[in-house]
PDB file of N, CA and C in Angstrom:
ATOM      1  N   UNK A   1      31.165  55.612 -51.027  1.00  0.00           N
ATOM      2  CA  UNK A   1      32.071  54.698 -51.682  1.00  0.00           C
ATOM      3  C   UNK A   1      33.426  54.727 -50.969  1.00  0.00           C
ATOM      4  N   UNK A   2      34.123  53.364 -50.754  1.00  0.00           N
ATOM      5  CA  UNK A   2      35.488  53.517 -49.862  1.00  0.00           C
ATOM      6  C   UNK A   2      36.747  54.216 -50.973  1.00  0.00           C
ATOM      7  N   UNK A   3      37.235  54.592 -50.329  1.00  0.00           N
ATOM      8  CA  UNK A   3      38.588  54.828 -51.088  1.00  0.00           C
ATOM      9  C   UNK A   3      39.820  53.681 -50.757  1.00  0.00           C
ATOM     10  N   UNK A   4      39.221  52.575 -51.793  1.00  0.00           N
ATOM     11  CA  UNK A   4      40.171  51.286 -51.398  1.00  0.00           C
ATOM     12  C   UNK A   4      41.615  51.671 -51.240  1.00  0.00           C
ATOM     13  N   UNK A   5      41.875  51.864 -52.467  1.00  0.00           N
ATOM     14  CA  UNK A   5      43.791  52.583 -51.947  1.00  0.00           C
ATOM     15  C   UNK A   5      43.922  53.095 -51.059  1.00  0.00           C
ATOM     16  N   UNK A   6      43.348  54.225 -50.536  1.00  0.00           N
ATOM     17  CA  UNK A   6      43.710  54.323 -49.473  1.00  0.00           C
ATOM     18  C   UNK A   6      43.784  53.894 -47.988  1.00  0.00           C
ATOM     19  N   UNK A   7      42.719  52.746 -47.938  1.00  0.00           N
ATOM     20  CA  UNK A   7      42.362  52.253 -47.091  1.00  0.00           C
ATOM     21  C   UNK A   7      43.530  51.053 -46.928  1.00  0.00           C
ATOM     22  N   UNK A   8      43.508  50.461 -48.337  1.00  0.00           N
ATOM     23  CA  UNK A   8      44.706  49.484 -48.509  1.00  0.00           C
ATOM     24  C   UNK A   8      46.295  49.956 -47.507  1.00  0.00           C
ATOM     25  N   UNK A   9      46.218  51.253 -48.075  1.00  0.00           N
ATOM     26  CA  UNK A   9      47.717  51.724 -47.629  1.00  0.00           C
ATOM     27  C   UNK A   9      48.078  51.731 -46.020  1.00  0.00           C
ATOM     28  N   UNK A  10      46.345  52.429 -45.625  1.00  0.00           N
ATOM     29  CA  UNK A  10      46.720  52.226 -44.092  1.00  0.00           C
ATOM     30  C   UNK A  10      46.317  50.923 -43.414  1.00  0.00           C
ATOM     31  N   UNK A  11      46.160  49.617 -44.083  1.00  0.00           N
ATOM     32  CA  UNK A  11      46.143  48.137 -44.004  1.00  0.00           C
ATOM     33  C   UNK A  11      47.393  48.007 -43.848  1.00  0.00           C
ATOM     34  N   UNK A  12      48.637  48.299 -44.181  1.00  0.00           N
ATOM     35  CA  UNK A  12      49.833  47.943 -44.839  1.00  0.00           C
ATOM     36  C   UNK A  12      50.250  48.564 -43.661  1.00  0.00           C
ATOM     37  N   UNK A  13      50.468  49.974 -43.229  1.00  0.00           N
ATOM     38  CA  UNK A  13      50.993  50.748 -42.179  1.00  0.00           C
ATOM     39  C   UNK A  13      50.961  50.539 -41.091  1.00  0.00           C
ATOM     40  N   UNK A  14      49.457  49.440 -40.835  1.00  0.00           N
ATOM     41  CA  UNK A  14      49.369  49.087 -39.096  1.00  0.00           C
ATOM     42  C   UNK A  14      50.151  47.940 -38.864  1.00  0.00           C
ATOM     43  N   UNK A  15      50.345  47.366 -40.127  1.00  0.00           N
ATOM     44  CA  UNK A  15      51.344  45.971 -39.431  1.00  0.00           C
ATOM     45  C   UNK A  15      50.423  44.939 -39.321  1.00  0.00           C
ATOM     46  N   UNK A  16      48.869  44.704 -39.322  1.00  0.00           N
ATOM     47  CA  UNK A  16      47.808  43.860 -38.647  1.00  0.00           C
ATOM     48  C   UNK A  16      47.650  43.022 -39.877  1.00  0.00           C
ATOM     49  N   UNK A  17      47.368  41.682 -39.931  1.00  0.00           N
ATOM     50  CA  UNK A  17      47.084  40.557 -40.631  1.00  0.00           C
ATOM     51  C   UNK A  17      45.418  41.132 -41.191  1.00  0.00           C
ATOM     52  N   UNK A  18      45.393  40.598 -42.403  1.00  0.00           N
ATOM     53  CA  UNK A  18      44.066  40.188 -42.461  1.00  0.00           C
ATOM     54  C   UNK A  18      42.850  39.559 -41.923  1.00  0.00           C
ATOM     55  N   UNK A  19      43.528  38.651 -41.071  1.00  0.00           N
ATOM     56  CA  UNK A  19      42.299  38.046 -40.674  1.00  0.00           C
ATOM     57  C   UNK A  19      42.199  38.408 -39.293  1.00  0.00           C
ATOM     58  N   UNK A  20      43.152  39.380 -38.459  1.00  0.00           N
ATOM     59  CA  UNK A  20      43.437  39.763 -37.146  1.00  0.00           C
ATOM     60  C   UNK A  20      42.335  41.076 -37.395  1.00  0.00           C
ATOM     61  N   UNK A  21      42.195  41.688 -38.379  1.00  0.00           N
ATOM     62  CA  UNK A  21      41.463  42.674 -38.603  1.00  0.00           C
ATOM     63  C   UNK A  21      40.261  42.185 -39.000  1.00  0.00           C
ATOM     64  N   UNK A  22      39.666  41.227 -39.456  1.00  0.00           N
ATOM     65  CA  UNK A  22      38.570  40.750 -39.709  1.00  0.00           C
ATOM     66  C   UNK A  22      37.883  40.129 -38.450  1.00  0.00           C
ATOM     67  N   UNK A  23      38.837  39.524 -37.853  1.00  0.00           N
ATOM     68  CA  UNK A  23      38.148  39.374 -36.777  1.00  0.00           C
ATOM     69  C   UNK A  23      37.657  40.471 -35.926  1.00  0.00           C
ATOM     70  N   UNK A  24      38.685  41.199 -35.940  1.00  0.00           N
ATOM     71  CA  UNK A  24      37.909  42.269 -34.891  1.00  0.00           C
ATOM     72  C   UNK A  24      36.970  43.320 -35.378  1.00  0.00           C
ATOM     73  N   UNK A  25      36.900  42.737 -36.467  1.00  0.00           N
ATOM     74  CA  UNK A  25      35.777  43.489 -37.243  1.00  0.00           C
ATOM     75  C   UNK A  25      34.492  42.422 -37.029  1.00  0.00           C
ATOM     76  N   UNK A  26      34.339  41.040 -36.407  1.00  0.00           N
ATOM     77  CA  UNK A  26      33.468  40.162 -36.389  1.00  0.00           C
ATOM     78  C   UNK A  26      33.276  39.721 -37.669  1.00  0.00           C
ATOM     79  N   UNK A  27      34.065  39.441 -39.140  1.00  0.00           N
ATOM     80  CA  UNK A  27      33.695  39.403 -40.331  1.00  0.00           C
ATOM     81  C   UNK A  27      34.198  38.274 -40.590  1.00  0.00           C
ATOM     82  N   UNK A  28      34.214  37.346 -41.441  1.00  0.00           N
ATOM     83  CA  UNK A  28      34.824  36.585 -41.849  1.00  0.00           C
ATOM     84  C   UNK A  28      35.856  36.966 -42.750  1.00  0.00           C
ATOM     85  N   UNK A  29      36.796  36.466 -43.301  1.00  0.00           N
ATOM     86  CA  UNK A  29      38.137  36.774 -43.918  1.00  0.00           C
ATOM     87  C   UNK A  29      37.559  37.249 -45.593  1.00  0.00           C
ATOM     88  N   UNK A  30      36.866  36.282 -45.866  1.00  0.00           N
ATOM     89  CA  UNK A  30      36.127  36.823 -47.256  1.00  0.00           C
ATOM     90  C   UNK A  30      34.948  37.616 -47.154  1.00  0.00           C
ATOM     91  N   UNK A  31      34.194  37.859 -45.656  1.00  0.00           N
ATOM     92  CA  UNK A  31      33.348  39.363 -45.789  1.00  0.00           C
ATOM     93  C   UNK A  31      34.101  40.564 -45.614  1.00  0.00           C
ATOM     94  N   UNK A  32      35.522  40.566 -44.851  1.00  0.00           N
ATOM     95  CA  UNK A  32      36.099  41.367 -44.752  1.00  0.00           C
ATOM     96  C   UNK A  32      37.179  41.936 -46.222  1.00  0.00           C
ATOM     97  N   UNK A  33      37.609  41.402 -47.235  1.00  0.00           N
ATOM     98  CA  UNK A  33      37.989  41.054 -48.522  1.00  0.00           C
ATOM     99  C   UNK A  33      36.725  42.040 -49.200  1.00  0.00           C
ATOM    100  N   UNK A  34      35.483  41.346 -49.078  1.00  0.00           N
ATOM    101  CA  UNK A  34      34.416  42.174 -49.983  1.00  0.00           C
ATOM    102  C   UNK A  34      34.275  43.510 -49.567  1.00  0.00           C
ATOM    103  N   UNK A  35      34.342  43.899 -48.308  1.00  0.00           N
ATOM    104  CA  UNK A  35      34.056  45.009 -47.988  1.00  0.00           C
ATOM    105  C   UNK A  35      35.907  45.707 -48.165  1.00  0.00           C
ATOM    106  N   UNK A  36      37.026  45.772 -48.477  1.00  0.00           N
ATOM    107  CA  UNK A  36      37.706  46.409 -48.652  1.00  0.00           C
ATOM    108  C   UNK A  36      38.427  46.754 -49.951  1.00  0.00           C
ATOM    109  N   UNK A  37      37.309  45.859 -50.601  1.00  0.00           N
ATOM    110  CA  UNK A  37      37.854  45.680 -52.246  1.00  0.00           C
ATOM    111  C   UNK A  37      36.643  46.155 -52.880  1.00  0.00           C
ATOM    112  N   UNK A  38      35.276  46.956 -52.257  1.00  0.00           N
ATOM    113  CA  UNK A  38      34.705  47.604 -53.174  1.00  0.00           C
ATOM    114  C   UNK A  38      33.137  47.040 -53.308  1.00  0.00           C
ATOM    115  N   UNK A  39      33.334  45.612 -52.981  1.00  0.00           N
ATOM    116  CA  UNK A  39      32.458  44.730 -52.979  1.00  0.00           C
ATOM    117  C   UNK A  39      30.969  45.361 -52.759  1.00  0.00           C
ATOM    118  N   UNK A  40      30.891  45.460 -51.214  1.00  0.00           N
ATOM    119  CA  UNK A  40      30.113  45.258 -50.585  1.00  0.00           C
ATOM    120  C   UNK A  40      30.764  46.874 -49.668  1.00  0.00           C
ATOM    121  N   UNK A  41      29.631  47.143 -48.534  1.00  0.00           N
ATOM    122  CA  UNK A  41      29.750  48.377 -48.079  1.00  0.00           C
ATOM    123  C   UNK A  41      30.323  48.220 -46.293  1.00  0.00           C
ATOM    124  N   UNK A  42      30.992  49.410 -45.760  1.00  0.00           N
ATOM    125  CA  UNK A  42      31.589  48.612 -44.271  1.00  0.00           C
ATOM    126  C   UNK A  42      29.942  49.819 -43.387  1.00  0.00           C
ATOM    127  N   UNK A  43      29.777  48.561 -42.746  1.00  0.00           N
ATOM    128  CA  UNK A  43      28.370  49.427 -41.827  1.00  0.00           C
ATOM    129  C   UNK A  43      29.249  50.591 -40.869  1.00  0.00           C
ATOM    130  N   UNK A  44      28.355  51.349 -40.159  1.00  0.00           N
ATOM    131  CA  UNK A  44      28.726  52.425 -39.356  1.00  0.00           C
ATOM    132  C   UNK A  44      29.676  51.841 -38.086  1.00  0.00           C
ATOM    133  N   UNK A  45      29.233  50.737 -37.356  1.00  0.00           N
ATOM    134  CA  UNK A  45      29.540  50.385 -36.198  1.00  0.00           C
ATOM    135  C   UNK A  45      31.426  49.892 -37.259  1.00  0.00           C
ATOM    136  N   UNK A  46      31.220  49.080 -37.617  1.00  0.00           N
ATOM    137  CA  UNK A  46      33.004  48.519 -38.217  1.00  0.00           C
ATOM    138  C   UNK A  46      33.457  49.491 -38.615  1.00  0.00           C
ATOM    139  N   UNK A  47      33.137  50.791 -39.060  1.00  0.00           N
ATOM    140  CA  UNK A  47      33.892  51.746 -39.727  1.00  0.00           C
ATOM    141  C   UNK A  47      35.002  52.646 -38.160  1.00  0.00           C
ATOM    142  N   UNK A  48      33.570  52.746 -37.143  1.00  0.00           N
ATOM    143  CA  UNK A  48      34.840  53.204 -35.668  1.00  0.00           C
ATOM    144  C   UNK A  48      35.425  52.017 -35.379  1.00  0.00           C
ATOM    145  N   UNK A  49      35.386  50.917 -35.647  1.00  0.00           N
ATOM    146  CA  UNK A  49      36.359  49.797 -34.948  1.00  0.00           C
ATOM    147  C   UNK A  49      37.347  49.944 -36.006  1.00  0.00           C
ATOM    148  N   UNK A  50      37.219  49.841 -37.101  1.00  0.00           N
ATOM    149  CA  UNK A  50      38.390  50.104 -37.884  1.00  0.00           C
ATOM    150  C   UNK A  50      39.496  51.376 -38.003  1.00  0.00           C
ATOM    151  N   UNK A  51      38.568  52.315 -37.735  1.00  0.00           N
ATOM    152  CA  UNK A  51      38.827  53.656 -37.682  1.00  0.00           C
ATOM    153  C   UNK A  51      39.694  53.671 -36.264  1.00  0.00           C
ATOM    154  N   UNK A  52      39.881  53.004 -34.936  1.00  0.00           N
ATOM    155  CA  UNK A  52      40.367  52.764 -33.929  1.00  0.00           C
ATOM    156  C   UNK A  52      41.312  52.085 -34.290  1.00  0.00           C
ATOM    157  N   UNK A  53      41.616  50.750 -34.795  1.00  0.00           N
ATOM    158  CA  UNK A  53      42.187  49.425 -35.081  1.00  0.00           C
ATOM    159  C   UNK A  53      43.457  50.314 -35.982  1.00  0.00           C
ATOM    160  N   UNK A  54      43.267  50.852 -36.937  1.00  0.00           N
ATOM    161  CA  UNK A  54      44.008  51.582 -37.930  1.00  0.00           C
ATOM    162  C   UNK A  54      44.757  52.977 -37.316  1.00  0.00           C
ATOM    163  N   UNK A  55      44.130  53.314 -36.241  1.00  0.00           N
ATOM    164  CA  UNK A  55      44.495  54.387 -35.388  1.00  0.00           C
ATOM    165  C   UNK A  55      44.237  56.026 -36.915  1.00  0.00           C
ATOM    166  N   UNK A  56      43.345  56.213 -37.205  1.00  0.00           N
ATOM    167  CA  UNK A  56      42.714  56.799 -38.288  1.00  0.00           C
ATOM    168  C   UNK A  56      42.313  57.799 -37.900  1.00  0.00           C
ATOM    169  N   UNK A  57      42.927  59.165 -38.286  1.00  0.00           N
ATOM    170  CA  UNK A  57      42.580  60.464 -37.855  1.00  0.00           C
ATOM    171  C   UNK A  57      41.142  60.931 -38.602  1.00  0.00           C
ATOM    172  N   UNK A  58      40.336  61.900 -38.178  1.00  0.00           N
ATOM    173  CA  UNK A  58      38.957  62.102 -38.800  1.00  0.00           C
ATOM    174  C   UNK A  58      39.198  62.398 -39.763  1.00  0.00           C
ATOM    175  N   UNK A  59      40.351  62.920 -40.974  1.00  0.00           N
ATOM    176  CA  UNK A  59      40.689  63.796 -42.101  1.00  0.00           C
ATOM    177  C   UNK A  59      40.411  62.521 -42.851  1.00  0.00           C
ATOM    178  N   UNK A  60      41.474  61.105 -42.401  1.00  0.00           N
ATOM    179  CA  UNK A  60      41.570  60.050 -42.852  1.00  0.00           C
ATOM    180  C   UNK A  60      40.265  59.152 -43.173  1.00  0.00           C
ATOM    181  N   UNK A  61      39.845  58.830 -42.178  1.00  0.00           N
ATOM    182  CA  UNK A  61      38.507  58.286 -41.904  1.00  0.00           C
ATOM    183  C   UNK A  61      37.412  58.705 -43.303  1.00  0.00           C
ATOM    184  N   UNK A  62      37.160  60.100 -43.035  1.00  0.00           N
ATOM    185  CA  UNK A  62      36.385  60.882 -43.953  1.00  0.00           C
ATOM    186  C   UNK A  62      36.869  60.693 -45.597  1.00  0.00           C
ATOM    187  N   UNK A  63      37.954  60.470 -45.937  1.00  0.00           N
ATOM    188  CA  UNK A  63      38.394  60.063 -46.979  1.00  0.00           C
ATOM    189  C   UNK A  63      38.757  58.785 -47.390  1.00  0.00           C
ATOM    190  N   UNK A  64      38.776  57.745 -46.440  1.00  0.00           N
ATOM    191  CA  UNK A  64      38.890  56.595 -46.868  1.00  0.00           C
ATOM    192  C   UNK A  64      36.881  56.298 -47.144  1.00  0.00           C
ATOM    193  N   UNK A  65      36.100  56.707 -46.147  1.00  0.00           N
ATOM    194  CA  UNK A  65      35.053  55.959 -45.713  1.00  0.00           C
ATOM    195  C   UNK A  65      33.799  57.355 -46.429  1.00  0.00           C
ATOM    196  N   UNK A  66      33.660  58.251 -46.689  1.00  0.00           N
ATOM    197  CA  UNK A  66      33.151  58.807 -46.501  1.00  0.00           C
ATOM    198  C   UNK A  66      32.887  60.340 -48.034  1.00  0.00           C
ATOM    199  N   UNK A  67      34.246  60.190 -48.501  1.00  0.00           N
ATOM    200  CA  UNK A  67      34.444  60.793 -49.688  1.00  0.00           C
ATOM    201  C   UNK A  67      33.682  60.647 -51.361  1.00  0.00           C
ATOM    202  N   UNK A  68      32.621  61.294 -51.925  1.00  0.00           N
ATOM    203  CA  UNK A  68      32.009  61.260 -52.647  1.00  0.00           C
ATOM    204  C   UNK A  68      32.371  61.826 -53.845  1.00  0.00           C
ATOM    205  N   UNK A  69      33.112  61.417 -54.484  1.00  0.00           N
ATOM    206  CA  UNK A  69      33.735  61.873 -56.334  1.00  0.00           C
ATOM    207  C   UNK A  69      32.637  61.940 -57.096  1.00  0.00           C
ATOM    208  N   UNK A  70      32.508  63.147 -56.956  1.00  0.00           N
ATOM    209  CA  UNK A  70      31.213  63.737 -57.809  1.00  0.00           C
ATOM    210  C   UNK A  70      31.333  64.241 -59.163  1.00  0.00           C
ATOM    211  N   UNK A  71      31.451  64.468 -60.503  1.00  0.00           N
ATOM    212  CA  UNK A  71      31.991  64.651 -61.861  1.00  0.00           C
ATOM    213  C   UNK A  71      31.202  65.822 -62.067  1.00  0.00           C
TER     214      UNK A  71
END
């Protein structure tokens, strides 16, 4: 499951448009929307382009993309 906030925050930090990031994600503006709002899931290959694009340390990465809240 993503950790939208946080992912949001480092959306905000790179300075990059929405749709500048969707593109280089190959997504459309509303597949890219679903996949950062929970929607829908980001595949392996967009997670290192994003993870690059965002300039995203592995601590980061692992907690935006990768973190499992278990109860």
């Amino acid at each position: 499951m993503t950790d939208t906030v946080l992912l949001e925050q480092k959306i905000q930090e790179s300075g990059y448009k929405t749709s500048h990031i969707a593109d280089k994600l190959g997504l459309t503006f509303q597949g890219f929307q679903n996949k950062r709002k929970g929607v829908s899931e980001f595949y392996a290959k967009e997670i290192v382009i994003l993870s690059d694009l965002l300039k995203l340390t592995k601590r980061e990465r692992e907690q935006i993309f990768f973190n499992q809240k278990v109860d």
